[in-house]
N, C-alpha and C. Protein backbone atom coordinates (compact mmCIF):
# COMPACT_ATOMS: atom_id res chain seq x y z
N UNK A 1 10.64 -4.77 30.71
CA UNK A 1 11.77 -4.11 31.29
C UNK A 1 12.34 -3.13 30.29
N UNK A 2 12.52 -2.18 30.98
CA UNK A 2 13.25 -0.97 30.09
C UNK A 2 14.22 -0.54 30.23
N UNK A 3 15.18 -0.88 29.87
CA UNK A 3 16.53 -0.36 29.82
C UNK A 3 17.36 0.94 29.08
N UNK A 4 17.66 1.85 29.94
CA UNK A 4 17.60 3.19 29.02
C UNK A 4 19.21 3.89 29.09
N UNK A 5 19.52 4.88 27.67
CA UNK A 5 21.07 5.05 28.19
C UNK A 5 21.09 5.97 29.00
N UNK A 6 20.00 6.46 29.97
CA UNK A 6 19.97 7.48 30.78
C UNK A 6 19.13 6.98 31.88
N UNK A 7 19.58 6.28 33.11
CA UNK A 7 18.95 5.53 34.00
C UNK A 7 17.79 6.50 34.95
N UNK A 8 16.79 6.71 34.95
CA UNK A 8 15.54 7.33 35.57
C UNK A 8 16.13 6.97 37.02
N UNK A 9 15.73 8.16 37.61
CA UNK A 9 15.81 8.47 39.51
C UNK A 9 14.54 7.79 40.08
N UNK A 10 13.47 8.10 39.18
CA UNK A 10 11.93 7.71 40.25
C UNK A 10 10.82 7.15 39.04
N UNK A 11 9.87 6.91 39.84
CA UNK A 11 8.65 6.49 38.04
C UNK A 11 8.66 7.79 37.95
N UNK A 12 8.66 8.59 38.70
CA UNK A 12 8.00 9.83 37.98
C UNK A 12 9.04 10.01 36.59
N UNK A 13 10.31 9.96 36.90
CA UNK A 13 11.24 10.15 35.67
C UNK A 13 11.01 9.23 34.48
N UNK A 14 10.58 7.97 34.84
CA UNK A 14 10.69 6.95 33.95
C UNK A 14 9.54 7.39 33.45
N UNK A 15 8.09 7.46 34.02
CA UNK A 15 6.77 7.97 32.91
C UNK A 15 7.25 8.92 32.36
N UNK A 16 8.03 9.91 32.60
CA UNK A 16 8.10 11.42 31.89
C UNK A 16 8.74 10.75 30.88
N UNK A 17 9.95 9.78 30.62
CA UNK A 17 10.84 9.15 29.65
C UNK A 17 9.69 8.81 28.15
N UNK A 18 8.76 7.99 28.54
CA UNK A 18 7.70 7.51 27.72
C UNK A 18 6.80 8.49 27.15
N UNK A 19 6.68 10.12 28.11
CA UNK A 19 5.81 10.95 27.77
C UNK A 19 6.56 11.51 26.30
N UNK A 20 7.64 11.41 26.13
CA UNK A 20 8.71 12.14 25.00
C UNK A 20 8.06 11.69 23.35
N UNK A 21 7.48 10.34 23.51
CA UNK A 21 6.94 9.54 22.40
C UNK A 21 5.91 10.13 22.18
N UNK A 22 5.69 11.06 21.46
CA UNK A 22 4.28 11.57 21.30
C UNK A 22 3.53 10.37 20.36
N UNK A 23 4.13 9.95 19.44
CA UNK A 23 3.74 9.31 17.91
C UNK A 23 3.26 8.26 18.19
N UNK A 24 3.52 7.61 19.67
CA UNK A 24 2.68 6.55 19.94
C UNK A 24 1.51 6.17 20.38
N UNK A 25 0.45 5.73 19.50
CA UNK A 25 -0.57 5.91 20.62
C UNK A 25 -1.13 5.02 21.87
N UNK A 26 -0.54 3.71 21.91
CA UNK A 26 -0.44 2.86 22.79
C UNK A 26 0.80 2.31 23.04
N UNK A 27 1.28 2.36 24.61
CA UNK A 27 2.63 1.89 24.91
C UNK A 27 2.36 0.11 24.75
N UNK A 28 1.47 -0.36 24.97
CA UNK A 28 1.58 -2.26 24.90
C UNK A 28 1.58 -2.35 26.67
N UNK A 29 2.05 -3.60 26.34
CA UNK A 29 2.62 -4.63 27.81
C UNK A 29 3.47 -4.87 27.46
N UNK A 30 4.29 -6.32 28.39
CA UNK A 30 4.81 -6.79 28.53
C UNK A 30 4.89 -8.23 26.80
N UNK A 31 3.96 -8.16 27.03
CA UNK A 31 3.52 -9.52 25.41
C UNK A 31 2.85 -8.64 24.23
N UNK A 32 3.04 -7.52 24.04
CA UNK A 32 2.11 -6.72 23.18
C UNK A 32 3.59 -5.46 22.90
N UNK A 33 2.88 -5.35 21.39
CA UNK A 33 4.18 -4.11 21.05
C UNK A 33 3.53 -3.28 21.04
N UNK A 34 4.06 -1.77 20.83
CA UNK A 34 3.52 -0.58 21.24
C UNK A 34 2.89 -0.21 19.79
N UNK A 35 1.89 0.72 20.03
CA UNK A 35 1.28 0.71 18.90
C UNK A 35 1.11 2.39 18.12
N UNK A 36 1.29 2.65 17.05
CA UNK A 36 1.23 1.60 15.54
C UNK A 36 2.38 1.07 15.42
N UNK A 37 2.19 -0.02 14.74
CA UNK A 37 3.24 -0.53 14.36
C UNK A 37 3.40 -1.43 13.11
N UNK A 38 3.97 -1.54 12.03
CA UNK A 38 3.96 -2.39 10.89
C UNK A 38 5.38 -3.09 10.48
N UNK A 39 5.32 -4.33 9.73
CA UNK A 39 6.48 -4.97 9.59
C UNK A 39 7.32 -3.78 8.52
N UNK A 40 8.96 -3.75 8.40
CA UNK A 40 9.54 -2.80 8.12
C UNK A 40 11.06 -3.65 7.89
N UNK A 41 11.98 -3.21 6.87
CA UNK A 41 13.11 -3.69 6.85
C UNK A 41 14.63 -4.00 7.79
N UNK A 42 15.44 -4.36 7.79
CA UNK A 42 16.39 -4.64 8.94
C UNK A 42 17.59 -3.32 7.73
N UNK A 43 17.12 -3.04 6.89
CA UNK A 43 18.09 -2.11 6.72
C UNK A 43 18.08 -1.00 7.17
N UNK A 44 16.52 -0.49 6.89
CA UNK A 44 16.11 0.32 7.47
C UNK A 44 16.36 0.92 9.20
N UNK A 45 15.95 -0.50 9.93
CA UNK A 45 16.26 -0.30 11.58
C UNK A 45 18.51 -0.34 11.46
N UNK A 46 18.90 -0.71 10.86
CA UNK A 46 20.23 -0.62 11.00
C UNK A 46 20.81 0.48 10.74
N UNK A 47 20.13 0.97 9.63
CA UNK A 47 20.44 3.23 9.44
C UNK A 47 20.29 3.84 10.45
N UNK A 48 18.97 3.48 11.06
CA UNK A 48 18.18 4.35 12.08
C UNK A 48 19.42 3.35 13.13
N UNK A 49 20.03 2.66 13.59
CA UNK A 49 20.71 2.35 14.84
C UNK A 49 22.48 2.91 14.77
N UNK A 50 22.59 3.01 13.41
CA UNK A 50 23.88 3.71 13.52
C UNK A 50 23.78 5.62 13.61
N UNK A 51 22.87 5.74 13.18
CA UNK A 51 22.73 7.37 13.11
C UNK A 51 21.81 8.18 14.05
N UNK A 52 21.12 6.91 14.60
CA UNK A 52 19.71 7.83 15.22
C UNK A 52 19.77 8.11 16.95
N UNK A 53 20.87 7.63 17.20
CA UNK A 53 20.86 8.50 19.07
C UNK A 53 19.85 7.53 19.84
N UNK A 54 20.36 6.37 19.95
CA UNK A 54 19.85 5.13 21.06
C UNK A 54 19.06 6.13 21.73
N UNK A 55 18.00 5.77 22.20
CA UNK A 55 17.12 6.69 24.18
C UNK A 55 17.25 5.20 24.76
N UNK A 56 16.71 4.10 24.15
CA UNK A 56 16.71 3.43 25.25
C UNK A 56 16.14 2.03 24.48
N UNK A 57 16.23 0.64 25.73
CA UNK A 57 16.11 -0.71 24.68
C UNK A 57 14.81 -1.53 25.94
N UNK A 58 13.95 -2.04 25.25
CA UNK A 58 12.62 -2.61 25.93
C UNK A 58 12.36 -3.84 25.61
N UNK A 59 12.59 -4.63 26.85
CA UNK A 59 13.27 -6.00 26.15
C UNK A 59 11.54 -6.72 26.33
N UNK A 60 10.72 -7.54 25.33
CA UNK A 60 9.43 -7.99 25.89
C UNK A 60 9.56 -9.00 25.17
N UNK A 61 8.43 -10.07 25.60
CA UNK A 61 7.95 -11.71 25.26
C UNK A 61 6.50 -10.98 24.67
N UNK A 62 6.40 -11.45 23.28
CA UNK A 62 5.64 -11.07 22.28
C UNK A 62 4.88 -12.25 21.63
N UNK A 63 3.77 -12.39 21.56
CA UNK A 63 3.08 -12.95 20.63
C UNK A 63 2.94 -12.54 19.44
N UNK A 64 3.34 -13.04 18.08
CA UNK A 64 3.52 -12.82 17.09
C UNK A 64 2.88 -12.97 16.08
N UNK A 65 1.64 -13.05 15.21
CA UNK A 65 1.30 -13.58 14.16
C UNK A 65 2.33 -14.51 13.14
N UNK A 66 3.36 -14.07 12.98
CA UNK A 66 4.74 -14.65 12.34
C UNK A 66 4.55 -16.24 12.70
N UNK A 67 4.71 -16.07 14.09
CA UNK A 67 5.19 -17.08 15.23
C UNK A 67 4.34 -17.89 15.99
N UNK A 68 2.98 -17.33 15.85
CA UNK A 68 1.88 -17.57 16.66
C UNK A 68 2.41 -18.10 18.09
N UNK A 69 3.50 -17.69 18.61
CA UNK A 69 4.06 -18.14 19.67
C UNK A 69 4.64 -16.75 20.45
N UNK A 70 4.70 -17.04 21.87
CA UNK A 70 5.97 -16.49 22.22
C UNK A 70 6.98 -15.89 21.48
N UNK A 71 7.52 -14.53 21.50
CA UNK A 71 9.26 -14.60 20.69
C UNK A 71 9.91 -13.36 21.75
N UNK A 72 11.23 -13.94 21.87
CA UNK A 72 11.76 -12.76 22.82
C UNK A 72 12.25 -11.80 21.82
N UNK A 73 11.27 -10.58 22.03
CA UNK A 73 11.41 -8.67 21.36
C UNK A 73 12.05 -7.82 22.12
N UNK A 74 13.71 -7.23 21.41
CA UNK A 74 13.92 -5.92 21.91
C UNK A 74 13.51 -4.91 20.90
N UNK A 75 13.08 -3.97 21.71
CA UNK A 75 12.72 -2.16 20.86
C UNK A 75 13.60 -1.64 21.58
N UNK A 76 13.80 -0.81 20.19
CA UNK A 76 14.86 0.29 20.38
C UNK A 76 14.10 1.58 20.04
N UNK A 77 14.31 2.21 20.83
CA UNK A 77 13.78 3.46 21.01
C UNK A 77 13.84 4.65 20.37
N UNK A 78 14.01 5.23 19.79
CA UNK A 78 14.76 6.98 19.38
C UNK A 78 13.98 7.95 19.78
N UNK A 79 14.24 9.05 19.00
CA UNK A 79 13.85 10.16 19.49
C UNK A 79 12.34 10.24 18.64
N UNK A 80 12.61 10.04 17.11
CA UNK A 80 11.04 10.01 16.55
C UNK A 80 10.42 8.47 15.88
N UNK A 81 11.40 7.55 16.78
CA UNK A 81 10.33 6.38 16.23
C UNK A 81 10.97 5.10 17.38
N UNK A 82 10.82 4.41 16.60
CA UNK A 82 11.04 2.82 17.19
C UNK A 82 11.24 1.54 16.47
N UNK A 83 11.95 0.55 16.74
CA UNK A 83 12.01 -0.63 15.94
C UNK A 83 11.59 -1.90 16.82
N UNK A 84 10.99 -2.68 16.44
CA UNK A 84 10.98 -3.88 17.30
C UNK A 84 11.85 -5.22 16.48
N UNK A 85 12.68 -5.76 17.13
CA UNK A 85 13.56 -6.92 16.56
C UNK A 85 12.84 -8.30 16.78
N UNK A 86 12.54 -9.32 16.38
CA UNK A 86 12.13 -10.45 16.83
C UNK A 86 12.96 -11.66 16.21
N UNK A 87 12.80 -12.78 16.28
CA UNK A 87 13.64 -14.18 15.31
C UNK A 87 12.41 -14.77 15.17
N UNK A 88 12.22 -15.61 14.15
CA UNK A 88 11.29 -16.44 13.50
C UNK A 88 11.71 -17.96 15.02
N UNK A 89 10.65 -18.86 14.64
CA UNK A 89 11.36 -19.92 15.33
C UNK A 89 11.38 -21.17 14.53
N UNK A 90 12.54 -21.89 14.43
CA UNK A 90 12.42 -23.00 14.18
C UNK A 90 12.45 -24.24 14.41
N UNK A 91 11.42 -25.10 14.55
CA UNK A 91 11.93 -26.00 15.71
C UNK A 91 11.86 -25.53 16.97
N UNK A 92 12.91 -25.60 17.87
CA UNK A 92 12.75 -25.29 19.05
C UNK A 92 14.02 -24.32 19.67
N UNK A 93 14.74 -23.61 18.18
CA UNK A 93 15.27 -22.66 18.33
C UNK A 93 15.23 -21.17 17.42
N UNK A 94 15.88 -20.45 18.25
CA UNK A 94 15.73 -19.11 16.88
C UNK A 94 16.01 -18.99 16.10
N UNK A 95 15.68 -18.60 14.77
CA UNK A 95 15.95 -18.59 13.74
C UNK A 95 16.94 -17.01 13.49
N UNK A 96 17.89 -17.01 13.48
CA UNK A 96 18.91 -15.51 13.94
C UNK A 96 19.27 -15.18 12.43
N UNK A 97 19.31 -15.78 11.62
CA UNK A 97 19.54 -15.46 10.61
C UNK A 97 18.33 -14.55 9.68
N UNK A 98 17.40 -14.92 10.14
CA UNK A 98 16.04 -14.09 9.45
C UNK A 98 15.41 -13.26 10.57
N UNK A 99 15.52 -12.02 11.11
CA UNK A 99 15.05 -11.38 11.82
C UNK A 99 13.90 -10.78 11.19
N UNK A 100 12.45 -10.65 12.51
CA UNK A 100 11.82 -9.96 11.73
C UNK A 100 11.60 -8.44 12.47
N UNK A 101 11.71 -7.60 11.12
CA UNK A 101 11.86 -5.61 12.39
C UNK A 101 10.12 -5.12 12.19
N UNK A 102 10.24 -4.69 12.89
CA UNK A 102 8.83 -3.66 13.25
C UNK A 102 9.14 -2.46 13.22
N UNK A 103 8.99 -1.75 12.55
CA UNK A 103 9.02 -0.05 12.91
C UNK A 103 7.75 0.82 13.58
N UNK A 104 8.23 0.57 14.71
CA UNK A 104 6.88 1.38 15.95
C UNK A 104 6.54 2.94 15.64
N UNK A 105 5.53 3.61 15.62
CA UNK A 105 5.51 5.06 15.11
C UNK A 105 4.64 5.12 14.11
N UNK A 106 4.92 6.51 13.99
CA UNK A 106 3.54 6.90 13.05
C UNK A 106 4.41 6.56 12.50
N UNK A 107 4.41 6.52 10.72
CA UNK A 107 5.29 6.61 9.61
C UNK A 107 4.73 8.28 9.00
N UNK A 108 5.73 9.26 9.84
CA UNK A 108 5.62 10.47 9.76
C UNK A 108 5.80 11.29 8.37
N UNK A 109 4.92 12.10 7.91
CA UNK A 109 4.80 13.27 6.96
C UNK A 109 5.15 14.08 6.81
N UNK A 110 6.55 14.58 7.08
CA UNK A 110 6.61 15.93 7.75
C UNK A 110 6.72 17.01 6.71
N UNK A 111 5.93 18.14 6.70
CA UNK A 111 6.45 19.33 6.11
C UNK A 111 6.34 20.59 6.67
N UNK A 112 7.45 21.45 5.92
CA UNK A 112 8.39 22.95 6.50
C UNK A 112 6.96 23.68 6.69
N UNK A 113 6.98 24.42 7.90
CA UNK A 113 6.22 25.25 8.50
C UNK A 113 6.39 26.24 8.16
N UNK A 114 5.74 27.72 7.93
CA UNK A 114 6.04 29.02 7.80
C UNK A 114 6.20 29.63 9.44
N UNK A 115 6.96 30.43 9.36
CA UNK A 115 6.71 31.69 10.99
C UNK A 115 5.00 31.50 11.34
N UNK A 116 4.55 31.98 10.51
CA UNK A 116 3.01 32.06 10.76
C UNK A 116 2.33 30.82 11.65
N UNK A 117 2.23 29.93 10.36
CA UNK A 117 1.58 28.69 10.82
C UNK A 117 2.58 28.22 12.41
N UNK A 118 3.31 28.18 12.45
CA UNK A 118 4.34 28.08 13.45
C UNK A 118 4.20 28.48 15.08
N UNK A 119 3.46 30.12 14.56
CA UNK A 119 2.59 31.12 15.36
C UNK A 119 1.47 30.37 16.40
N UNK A 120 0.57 30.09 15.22
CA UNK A 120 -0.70 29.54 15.47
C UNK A 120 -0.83 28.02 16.30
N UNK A 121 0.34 27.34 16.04
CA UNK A 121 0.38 25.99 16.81
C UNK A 121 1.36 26.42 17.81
N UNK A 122 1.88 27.18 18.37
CA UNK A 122 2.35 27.49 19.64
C UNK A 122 4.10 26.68 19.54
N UNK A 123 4.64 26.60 18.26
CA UNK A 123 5.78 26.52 18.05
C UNK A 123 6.39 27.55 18.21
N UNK A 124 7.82 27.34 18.52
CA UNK A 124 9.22 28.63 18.39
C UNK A 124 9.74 28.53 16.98
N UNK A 125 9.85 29.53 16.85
CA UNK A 125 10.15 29.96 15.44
C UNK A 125 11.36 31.11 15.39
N UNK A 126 12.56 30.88 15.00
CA UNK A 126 13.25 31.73 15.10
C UNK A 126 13.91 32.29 14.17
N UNK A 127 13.41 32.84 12.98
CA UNK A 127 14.10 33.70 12.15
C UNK A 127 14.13 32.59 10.47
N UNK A 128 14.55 33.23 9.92
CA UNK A 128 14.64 32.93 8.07
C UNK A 128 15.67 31.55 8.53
N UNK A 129 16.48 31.64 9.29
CA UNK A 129 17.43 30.60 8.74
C UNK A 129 16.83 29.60 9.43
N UNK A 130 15.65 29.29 10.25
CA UNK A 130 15.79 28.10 11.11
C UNK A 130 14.42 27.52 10.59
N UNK A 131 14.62 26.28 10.23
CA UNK A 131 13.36 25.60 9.53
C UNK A 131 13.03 24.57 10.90
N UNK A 132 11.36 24.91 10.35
CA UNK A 132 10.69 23.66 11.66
C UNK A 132 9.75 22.75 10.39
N UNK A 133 10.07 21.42 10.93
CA UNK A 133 8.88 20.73 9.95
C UNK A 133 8.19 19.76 10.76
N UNK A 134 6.99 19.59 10.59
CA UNK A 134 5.67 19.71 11.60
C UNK A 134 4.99 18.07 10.34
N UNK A 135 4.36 16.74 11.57
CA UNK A 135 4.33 15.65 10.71
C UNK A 135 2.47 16.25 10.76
N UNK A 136 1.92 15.94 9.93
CA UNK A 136 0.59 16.45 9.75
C UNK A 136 -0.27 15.21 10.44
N UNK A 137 0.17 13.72 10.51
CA UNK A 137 -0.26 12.70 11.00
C UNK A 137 -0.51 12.50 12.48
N UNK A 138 0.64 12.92 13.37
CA UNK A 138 1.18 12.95 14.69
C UNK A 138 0.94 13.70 15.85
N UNK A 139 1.48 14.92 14.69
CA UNK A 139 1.90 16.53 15.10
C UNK A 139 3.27 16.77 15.98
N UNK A 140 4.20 15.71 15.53
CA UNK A 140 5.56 16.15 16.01
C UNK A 140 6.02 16.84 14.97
N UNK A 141 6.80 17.67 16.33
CA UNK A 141 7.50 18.88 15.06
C UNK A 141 9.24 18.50 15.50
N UNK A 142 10.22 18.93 14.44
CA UNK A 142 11.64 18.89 14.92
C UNK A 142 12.04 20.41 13.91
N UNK A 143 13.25 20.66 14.41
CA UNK A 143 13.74 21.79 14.28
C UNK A 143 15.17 22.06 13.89
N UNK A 144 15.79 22.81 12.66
CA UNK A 144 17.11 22.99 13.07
C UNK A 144 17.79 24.74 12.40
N UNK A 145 18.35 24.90 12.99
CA UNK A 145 19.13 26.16 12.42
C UNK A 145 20.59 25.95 11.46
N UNK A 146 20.09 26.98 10.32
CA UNK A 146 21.06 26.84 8.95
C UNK A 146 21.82 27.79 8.89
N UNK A 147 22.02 28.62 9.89
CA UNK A 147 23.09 29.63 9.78
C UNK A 147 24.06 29.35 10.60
N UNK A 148 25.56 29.95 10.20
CA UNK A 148 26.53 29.91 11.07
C UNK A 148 26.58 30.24 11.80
């Protein structure tokens, strides 16, 4: 189940939602996380949840190596990556105090593009002040303008 802060009209909206993830190369199931994915810090996913612009939360029942069990996983979504949250188990409850995070995504490279190169991959490029940086792993690019 996917729960998003922008509720989709039709599948067609909801596949287009998933098409935005370029960096992923497998969405998973329902018991499977999306892929790549490697274990990653809770400080890390807590930077990225105060600063990074929620898209949306994917709540799944995961088999774990951790856990070799069942564990109920939310991912959180962004714009250039993902986290997956899980609890250890103990006994026959969660262990909430030790979370374990996943950071879904490439673990992106990115470097500043020239106009040129910019040209050639069918990027917009708009002038001296606006830098694009392009992940060499992925091939997502993001963009911003430095002038007033």
């Amino acid at each position: 189940m996917l729960m998003l802060c922008h509720i989709p009209k039709d599948r067609k909206e909801k596949d287009n939602f998933y098409k935005q993830f370029q960096w992923l190369t497998a969405l998973g199931n329902f018991n499977t996380l999306p892929q790549p994915n490697f274990e990653s810090t809770q400080e890390r996913f807590l930077n990225k949840l105060h600063h990074g612009g929620l898209l949306g939360i994917s709540y799944r029942q995961c088999i774990l190596k951790e856990n070799n069990s069942y564990s109920n996983v939310n991912i959180y979504f962004f714009r250039d990556e993902a986290f997956a949250v899980a609890y250890k188990i103990k006994g026959v409850k969660y262990d909430i105090s030790s979370p374990i995070v996943y950071k879904i995504g490439c673990e992106h490279k990115f470097r500043e593009l020239s106009m040129k190169e910019c040209n050639e991959k069918g990027i917009p490029h708009f002038g001296h002040c606006y830098h694009v940086y392009y992940c060499d792993i992925c091939g997502m690019h993001k963009s911003y303008d430095t002038s007033d």
